[in-house]
Every structure is written in structure tokens, then in C-alpha cells.
PDB file of N, CA and C in Angstrom:
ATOM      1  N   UNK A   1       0.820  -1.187   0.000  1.00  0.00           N
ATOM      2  CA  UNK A   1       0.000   0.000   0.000  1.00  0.00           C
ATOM      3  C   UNK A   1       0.873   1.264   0.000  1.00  0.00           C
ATOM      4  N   UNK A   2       1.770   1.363   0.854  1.00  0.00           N
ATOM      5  CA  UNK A   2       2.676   2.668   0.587  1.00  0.00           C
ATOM      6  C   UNK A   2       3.526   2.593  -0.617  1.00  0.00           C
ATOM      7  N   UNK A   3       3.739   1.415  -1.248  1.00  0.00           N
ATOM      8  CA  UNK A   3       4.663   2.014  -2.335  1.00  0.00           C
ATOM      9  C   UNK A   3       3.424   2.487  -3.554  1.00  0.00           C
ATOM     10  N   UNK A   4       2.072   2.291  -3.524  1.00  0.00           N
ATOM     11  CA  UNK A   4       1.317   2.585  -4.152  1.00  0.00           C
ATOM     12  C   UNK A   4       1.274   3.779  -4.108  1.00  0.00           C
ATOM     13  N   UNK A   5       0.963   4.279  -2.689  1.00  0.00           N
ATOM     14  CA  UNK A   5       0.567   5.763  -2.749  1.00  0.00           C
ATOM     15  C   UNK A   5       2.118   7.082  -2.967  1.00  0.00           C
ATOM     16  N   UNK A   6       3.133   5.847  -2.531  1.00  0.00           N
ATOM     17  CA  UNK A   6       4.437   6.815  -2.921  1.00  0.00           C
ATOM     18  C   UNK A   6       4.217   6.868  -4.201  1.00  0.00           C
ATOM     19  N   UNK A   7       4.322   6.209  -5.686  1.00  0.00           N
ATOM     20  CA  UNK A   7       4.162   6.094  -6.687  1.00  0.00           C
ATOM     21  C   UNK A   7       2.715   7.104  -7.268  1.00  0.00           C
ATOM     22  N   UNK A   8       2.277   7.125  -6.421  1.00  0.00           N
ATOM     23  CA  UNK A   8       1.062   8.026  -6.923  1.00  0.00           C
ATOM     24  C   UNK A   8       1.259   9.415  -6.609  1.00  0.00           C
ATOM     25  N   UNK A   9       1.990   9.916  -5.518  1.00  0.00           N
ATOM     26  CA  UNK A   9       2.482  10.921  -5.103  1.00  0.00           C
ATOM     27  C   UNK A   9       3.583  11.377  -6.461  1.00  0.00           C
ATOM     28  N   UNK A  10       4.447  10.929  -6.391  1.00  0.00           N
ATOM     29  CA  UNK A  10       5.686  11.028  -7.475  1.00  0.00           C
ATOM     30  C   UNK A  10       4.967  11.651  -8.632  1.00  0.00           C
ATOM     31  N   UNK A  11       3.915  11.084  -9.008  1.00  0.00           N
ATOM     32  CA  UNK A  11       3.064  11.298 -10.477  1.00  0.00           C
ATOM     33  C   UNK A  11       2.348  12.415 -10.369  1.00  0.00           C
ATOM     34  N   UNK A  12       2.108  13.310  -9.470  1.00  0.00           N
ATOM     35  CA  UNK A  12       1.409  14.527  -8.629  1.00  0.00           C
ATOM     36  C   UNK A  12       2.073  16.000  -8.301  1.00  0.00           C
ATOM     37  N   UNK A  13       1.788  16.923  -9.599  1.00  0.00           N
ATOM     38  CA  UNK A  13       2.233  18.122  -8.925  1.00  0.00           C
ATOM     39  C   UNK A  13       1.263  19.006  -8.156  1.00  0.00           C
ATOM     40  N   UNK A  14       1.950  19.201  -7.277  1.00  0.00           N
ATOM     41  CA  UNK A  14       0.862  20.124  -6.321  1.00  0.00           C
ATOM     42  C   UNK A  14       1.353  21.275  -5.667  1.00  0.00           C
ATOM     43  N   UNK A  15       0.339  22.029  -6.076  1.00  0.00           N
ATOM     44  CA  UNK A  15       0.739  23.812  -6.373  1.00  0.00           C
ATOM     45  C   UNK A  15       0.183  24.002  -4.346  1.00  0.00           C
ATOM     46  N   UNK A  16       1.333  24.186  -3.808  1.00  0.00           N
ATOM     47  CA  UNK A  16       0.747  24.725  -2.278  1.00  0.00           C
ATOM     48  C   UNK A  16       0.004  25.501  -1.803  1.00  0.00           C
ATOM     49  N   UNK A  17      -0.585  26.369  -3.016  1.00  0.00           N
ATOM     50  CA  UNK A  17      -1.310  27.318  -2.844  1.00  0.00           C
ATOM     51  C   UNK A  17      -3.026  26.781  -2.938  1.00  0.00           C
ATOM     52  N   UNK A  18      -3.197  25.808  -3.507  1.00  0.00           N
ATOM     53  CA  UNK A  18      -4.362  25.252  -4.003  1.00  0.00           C
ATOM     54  C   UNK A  18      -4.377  23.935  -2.742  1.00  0.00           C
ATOM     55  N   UNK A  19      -5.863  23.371  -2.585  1.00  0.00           N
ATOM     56  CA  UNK A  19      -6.246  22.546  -1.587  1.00  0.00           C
ATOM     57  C   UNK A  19      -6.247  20.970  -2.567  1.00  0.00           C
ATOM     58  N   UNK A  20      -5.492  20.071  -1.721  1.00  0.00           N
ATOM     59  CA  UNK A  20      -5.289  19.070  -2.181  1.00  0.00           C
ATOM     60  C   UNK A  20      -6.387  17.808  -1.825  1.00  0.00           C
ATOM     61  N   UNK A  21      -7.073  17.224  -3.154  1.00  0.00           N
ATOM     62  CA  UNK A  21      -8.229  16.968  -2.918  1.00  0.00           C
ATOM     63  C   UNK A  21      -8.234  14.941  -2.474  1.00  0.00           C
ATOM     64  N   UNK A  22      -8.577  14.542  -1.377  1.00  0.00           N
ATOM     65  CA  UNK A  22      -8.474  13.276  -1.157  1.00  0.00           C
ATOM     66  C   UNK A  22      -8.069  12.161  -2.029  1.00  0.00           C
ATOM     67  N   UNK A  23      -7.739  11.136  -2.301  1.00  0.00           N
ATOM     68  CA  UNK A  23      -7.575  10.038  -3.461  1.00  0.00           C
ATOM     69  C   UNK A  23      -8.510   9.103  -2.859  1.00  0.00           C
ATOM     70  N   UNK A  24      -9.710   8.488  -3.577  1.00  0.00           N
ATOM     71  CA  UNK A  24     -10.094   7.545  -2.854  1.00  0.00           C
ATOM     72  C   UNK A  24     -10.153   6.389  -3.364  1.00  0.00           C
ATOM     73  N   UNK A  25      -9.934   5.377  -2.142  1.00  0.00           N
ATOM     74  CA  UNK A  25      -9.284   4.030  -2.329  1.00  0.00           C
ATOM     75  C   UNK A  25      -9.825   3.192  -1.691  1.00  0.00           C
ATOM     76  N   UNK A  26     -10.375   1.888  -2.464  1.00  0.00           N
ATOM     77  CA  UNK A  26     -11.525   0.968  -1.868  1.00  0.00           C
ATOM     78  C   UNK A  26     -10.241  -0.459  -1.526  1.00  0.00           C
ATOM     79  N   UNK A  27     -10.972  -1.132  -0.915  1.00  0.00           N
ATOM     80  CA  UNK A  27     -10.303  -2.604  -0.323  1.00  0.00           C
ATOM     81  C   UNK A  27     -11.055  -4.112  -0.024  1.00  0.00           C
ATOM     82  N   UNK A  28     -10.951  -4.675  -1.365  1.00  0.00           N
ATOM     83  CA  UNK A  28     -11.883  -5.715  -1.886  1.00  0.00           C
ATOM     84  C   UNK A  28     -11.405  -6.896  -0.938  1.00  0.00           C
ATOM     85  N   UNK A  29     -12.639  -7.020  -0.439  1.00  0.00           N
ATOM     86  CA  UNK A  29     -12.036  -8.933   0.221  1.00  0.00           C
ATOM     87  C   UNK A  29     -11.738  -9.948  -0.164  1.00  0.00           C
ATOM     88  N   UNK A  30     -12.287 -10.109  -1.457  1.00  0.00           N
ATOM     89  CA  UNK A  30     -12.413 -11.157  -2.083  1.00  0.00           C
ATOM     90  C   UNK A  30     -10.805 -11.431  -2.766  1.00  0.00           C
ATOM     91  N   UNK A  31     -10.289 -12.418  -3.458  1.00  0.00           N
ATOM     92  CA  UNK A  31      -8.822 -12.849  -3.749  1.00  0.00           C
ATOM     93  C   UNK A  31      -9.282 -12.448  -5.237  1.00  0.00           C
ATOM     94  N   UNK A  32      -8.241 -12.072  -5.740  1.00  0.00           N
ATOM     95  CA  UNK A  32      -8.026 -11.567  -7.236  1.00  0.00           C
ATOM     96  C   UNK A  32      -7.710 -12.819  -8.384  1.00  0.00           C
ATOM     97  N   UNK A  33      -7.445 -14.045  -7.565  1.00  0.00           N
ATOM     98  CA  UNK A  33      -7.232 -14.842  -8.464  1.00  0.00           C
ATOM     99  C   UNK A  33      -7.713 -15.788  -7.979  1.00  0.00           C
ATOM    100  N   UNK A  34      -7.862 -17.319  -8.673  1.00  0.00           N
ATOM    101  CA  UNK A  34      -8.414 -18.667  -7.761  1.00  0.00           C
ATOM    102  C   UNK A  34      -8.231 -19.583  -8.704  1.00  0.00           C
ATOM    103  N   UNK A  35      -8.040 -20.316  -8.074  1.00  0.00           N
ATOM    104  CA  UNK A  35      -7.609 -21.953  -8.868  1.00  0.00           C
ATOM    105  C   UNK A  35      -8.197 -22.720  -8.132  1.00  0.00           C
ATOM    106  N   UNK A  36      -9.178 -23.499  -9.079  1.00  0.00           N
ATOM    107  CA  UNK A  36     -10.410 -24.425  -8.385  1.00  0.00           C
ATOM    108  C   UNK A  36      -9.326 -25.905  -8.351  1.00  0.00           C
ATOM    109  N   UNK A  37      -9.165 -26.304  -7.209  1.00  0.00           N
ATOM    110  CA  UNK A  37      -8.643 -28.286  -7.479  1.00  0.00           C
ATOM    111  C   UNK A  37      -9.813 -28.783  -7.159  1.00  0.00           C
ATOM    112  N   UNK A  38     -10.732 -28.215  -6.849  1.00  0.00           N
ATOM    113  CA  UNK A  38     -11.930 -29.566  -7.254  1.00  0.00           C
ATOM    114  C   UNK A  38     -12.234 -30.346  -7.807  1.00  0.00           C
ATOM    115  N   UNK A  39     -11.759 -29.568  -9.576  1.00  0.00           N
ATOM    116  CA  UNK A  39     -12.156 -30.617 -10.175  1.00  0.00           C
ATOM    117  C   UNK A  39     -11.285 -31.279 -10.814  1.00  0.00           C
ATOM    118  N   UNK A  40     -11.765 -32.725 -10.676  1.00  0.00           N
ATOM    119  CA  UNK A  40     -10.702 -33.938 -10.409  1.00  0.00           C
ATOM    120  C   UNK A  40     -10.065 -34.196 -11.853  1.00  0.00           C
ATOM    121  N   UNK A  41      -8.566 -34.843 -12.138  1.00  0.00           N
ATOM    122  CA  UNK A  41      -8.115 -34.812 -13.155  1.00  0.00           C
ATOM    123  C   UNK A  41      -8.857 -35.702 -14.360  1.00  0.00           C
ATOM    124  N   UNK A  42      -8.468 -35.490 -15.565  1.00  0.00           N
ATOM    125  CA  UNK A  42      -9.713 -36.044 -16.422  1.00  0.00           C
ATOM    126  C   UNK A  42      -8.951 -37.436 -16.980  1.00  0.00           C
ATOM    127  N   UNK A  43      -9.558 -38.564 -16.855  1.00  0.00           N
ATOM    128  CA  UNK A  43      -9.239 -39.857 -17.161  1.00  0.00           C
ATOM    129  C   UNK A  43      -8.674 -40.442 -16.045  1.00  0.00           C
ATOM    130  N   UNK A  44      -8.395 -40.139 -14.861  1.00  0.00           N
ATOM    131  CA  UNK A  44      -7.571 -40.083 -13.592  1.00  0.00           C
ATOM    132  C   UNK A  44      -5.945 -40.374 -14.134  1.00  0.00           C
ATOM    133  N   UNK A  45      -6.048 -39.239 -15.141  1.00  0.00           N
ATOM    134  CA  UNK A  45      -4.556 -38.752 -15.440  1.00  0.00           C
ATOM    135  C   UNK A  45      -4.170 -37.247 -14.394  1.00  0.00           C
ATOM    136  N   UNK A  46      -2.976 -37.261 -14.212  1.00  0.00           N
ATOM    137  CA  UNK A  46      -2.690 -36.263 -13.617  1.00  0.00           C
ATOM    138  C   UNK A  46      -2.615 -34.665 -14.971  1.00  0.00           C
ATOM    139  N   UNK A  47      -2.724 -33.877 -13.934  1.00  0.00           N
ATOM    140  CA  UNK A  47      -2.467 -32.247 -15.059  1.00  0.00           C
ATOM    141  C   UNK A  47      -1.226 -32.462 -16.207  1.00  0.00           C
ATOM    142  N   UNK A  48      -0.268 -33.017 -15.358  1.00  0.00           N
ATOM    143  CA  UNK A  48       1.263 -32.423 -16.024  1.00  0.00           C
ATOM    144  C   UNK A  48       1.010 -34.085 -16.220  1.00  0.00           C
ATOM    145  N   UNK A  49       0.348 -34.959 -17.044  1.00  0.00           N
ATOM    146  CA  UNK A  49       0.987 -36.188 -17.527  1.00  0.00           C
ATOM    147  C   UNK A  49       1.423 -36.438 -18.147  1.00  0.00           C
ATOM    148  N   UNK A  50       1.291 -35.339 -20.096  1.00  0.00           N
ATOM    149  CA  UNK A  50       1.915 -35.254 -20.945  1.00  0.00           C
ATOM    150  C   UNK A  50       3.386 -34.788 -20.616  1.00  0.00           C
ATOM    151  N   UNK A  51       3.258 -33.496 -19.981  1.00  0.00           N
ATOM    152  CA  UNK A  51       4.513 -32.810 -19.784  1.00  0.00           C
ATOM    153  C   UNK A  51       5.378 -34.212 -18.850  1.00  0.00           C
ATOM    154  N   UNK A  52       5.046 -35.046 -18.062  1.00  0.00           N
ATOM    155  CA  UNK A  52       6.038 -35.642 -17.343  1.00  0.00           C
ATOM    156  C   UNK A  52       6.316 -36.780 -18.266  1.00  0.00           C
ATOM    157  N   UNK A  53       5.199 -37.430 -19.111  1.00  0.00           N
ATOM    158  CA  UNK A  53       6.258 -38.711 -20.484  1.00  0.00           C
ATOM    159  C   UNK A  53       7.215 -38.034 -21.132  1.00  0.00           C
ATOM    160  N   UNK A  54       7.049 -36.729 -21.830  1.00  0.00           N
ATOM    161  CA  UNK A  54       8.111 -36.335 -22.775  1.00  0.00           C
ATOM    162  C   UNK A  54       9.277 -35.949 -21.581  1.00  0.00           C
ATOM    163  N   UNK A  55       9.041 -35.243 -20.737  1.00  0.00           N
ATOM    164  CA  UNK A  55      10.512 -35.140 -19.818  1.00  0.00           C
ATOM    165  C   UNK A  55      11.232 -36.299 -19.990  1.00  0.00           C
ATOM    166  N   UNK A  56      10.256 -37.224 -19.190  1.00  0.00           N
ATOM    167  CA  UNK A  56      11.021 -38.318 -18.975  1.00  0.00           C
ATOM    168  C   UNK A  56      11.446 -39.457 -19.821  1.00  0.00           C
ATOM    169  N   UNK A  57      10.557 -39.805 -20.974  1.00  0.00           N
ATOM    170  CA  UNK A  57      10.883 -40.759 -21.850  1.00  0.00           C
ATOM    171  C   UNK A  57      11.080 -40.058 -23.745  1.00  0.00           C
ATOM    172  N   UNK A  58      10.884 -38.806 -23.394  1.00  0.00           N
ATOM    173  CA  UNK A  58      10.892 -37.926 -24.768  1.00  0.00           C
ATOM    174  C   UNK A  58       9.231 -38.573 -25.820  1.00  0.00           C
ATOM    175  N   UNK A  59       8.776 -39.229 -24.991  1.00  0.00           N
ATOM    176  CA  UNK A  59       7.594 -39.719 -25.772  1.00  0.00           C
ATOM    177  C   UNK A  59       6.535 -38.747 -25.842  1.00  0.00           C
ATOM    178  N   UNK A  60       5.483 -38.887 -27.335  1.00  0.00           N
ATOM    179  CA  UNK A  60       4.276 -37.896 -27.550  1.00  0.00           C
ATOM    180  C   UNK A  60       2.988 -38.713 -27.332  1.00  0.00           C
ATOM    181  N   UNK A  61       2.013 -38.365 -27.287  1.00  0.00           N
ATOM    182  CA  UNK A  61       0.684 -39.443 -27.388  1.00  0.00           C
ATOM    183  C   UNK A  61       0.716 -39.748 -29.145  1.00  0.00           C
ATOM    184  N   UNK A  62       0.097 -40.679 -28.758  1.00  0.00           N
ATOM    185  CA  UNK A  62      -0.304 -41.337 -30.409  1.00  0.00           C
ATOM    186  C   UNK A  62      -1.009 -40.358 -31.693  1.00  0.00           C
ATOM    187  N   UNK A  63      -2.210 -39.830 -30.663  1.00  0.00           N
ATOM    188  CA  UNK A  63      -2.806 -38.630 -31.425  1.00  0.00           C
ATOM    189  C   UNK A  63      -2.530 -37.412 -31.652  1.00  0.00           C
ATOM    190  N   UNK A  64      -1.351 -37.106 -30.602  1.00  0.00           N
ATOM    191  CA  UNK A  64      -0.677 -35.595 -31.163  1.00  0.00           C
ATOM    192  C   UNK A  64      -0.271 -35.339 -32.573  1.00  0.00           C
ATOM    193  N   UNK A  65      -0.644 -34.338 -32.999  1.00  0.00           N
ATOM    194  CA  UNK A  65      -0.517 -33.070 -34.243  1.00  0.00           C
ATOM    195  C   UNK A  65       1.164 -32.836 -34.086  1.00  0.00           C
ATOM    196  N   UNK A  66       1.649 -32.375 -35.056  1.00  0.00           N
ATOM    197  CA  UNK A  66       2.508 -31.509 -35.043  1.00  0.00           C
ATOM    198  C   UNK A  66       2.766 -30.339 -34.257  1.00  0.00           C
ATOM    199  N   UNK A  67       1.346 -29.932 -34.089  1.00  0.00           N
ATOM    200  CA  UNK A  67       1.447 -28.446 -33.377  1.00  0.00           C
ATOM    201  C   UNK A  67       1.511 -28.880 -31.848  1.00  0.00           C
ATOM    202  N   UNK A  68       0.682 -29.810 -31.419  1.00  0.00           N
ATOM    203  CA  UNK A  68       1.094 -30.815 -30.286  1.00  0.00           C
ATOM    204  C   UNK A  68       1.945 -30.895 -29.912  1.00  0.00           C
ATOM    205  N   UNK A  69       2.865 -30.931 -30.691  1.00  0.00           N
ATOM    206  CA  UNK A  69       4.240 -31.667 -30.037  1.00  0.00           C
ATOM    207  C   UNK A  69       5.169 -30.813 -30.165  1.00  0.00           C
ATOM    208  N   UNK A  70       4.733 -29.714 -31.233  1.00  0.00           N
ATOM    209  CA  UNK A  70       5.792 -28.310 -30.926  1.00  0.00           C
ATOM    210  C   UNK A  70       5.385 -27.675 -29.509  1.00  0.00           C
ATOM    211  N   UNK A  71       4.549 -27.646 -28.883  1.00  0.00           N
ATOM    212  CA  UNK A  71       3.976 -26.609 -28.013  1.00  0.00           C
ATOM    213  C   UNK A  71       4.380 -27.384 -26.785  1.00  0.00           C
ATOM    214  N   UNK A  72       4.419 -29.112 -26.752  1.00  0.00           N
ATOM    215  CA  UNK A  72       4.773 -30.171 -25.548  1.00  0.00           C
ATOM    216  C   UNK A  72       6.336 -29.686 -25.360  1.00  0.00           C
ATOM    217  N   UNK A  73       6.750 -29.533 -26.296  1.00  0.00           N
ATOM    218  CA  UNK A  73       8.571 -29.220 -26.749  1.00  0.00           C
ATOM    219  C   UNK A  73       8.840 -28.320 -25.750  1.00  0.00           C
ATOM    220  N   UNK A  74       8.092 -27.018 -26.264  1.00  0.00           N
ATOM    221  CA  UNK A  74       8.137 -25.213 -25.509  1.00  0.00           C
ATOM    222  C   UNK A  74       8.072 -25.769 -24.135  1.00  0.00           C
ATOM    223  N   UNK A  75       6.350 -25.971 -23.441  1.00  0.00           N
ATOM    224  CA  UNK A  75       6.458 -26.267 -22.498  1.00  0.00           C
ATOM    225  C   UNK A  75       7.169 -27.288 -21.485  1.00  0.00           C
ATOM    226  N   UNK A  76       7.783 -27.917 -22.280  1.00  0.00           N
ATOM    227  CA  UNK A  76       8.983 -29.033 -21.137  1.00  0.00           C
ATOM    228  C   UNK A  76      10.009 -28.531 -21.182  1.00  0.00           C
ATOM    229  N   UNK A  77      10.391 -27.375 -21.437  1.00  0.00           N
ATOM    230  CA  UNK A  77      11.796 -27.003 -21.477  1.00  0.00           C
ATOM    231  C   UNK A  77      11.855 -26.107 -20.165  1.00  0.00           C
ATOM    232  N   UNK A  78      10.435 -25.723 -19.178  1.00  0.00           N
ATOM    233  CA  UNK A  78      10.395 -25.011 -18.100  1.00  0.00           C
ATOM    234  C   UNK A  78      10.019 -26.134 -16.820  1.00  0.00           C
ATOM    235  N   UNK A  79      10.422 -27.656 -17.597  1.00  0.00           N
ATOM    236  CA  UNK A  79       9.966 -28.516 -15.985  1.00  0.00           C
ATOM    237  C   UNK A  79      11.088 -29.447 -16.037  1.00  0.00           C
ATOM    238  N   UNK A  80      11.944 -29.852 -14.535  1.00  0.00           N
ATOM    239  CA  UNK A  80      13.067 -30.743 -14.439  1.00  0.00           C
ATOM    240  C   UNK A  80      12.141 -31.717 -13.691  1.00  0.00           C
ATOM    241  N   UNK A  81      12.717 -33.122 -13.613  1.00  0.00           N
ATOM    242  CA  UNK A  81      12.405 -34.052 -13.330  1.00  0.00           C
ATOM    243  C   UNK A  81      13.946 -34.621 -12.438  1.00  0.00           C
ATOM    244  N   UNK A  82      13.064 -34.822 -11.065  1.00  0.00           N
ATOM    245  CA  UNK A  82      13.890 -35.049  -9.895  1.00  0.00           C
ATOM    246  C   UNK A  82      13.750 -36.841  -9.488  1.00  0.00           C
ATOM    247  N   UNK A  83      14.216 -37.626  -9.959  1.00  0.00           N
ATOM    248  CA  UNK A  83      13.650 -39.244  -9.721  1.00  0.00           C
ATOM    249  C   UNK A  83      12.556 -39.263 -10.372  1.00  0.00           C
ATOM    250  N   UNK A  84      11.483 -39.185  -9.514  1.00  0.00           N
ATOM    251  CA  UNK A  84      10.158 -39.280  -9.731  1.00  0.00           C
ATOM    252  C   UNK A  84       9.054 -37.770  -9.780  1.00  0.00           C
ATOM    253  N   UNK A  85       9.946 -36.829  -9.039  1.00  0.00           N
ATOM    254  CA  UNK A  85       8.954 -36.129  -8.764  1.00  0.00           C
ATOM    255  C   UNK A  85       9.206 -34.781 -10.103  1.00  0.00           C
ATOM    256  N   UNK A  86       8.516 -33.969 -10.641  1.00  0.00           N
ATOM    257  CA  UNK A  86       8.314 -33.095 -11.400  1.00  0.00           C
ATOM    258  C   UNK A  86       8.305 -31.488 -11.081  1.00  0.00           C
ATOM    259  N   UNK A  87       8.911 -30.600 -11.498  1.00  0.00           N
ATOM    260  CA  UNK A  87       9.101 -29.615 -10.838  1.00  0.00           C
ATOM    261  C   UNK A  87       8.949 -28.691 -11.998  1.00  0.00           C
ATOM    262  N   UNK A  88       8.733 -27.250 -11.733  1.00  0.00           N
ATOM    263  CA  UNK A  88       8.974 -26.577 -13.254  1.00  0.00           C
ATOM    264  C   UNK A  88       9.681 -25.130 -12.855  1.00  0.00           C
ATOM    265  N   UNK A  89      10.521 -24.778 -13.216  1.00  0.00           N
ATOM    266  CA  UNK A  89      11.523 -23.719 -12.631  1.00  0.00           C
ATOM    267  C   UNK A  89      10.979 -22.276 -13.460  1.00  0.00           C
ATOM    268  N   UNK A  90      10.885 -21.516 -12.876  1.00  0.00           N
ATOM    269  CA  UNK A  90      10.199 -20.063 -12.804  1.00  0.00           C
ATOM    270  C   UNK A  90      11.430 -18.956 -13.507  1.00  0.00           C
ATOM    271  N   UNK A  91      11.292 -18.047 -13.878  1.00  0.00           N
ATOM    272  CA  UNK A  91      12.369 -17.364 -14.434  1.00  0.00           C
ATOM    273  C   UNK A  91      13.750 -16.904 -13.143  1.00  0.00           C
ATOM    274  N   UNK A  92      12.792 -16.678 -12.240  1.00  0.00           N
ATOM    275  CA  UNK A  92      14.387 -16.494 -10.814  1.00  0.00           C
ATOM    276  C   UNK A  92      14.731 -17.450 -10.422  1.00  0.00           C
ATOM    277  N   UNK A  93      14.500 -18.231 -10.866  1.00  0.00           N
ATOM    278  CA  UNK A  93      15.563 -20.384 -10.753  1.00  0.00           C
ATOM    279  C   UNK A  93      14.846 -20.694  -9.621  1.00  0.00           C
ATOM    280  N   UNK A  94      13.258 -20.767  -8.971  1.00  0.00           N
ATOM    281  CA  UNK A  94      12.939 -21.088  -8.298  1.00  0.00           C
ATOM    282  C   UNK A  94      12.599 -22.447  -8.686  1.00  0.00           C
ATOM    283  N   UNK A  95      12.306 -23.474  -8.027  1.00  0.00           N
ATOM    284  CA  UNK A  95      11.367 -24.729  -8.226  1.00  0.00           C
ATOM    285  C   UNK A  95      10.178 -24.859  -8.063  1.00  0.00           C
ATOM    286  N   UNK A  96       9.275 -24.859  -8.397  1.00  0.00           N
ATOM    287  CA  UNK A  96       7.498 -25.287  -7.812  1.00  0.00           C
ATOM    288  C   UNK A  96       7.446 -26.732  -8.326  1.00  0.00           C
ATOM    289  N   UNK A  97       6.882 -27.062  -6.847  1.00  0.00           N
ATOM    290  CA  UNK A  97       6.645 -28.865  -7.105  1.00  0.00           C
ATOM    291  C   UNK A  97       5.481 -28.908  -7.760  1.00  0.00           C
ATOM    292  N   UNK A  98       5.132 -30.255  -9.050  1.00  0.00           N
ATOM    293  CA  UNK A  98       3.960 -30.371  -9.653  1.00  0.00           C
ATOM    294  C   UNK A  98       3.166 -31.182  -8.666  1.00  0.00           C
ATOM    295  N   UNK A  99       1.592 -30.951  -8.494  1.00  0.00           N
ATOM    296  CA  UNK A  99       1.076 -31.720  -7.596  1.00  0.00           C
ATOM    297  C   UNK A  99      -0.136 -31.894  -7.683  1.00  0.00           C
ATOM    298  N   UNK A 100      -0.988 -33.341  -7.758  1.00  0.00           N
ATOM    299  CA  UNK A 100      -2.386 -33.511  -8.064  1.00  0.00           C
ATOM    300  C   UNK A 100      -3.055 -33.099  -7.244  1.00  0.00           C
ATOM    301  N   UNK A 101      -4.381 -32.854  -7.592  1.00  0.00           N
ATOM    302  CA  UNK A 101      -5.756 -32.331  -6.972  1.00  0.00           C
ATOM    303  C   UNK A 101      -5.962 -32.402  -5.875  1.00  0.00           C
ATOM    304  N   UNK A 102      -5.795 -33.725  -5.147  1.00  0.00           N
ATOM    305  CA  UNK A 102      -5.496 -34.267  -4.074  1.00  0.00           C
ATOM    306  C   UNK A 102      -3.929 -33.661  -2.765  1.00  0.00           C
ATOM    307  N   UNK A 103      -3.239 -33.597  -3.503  1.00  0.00           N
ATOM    308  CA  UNK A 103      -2.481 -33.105  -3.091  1.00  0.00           C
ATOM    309  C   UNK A 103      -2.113 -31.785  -2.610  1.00  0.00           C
ATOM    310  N   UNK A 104      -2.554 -31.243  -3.857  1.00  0.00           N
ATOM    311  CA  UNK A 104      -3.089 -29.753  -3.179  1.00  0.00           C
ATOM    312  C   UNK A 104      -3.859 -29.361  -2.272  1.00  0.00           C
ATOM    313  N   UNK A 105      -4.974 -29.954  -2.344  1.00  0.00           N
ATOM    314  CA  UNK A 105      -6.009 -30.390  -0.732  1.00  0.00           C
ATOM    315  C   UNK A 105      -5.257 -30.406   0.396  1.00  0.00           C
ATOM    316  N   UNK A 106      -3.918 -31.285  -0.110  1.00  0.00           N
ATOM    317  CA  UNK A 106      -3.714 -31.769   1.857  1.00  0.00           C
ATOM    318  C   UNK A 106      -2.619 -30.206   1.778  1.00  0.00           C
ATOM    319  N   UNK A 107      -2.087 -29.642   1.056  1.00  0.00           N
ATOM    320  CA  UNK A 107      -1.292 -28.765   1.319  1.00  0.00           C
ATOM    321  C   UNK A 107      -1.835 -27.280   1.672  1.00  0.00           C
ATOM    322  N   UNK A 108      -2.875 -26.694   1.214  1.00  0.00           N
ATOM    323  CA  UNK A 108      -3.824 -26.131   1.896  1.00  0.00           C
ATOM    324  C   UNK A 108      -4.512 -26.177   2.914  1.00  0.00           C
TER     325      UNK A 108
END
């Protein structure tokens, strides 16, 4: 909140002679973003199942397209594979663990 209103200040000339008129600023409860794990993975495949065969065995599904398998390409080049477990590294070299529906449950 203060680097907001510093930043809004900065952007503000104000003549001392003139009355400086309030900014007003509301404060929503609700979360700006949401990711439902309710609903359960489809085929009781996991999210990242494609992304974890090609990591791991460089394999495509049978029915993938070309464009399929260019776009499987892009996206596996942002997930390492630790033994078993799946991770996908963020631009500041962080790790986020991949994790089913279920899993997310118990970690929440």
C-alpha cells in the first residue's frame, strides 16, 4: 500500500497554494485470483501427464498433431524431473513442485 501511494504521489504536482483533494481508495475482500482443485483430473490422469512422459521418456501421445508436439517441446523445457517427482523452474531459478488435486487439498 505505501509504495502505491508513494508512486502516486511522485506522479502529482501540487501547487501549495491550491487545496489538495483526497484520493479515494476501496479494499476488496475477495482474492483476485483462484484456482479451483476440485475438479478432479480427467481420465484419472494427472495435469502435467503429458509434460512428465516427454521429460522423462521424450515420448508424444499417439494422437498428437505436429502443433502438439511443438507446443509439448516449448512447455517441457520449463519442468526438471527429480527421480520421480516433477518440478517446473520459474524465471528467478525457483522450483514449484507439480502436484495432483489431491495433493493440493492436503497442502492447503
Amino acid at each position: 500500500m505505501a509504495d502505491a501511494l508513494a508512486t502516486l504521489a511522485s506522479m502529482v504536482k501540487v501547487n501549495k497554494q491550491e487545496d489538495v483533494k483526497p484520493i479515494q481508495m476501496s479494499i476488496y475482500e475477495s482474492l483476485t485470483y483462484c484456482y479451483n482443485i476440485e475438479e478432479e483430473e480427467i481420465d484419472d490422469r494427472l495435469w502435467y501427464h503429458d509434460i512428465l512422459r516427454y521429460v522423462k521418456n521424450r515420448e508424444y501421445l499417439e494422437q498428437a498433431t505436429e502443433n502438439d508436439k511443438r507446443t509439448l517441446r516449448r512447455l517441457a523445457n520449463e519442468y526438471i524431473l527429480d527421480r520421480e517427482i516433477l518440478y517446473k523452474r520459474i524465471k528467478d531459478q525457483v522450483f514449484l513442485r507439480c502436484v495432483d488435486a489431491i495433493e493440493a487439498k492436503k497442502i492447503l
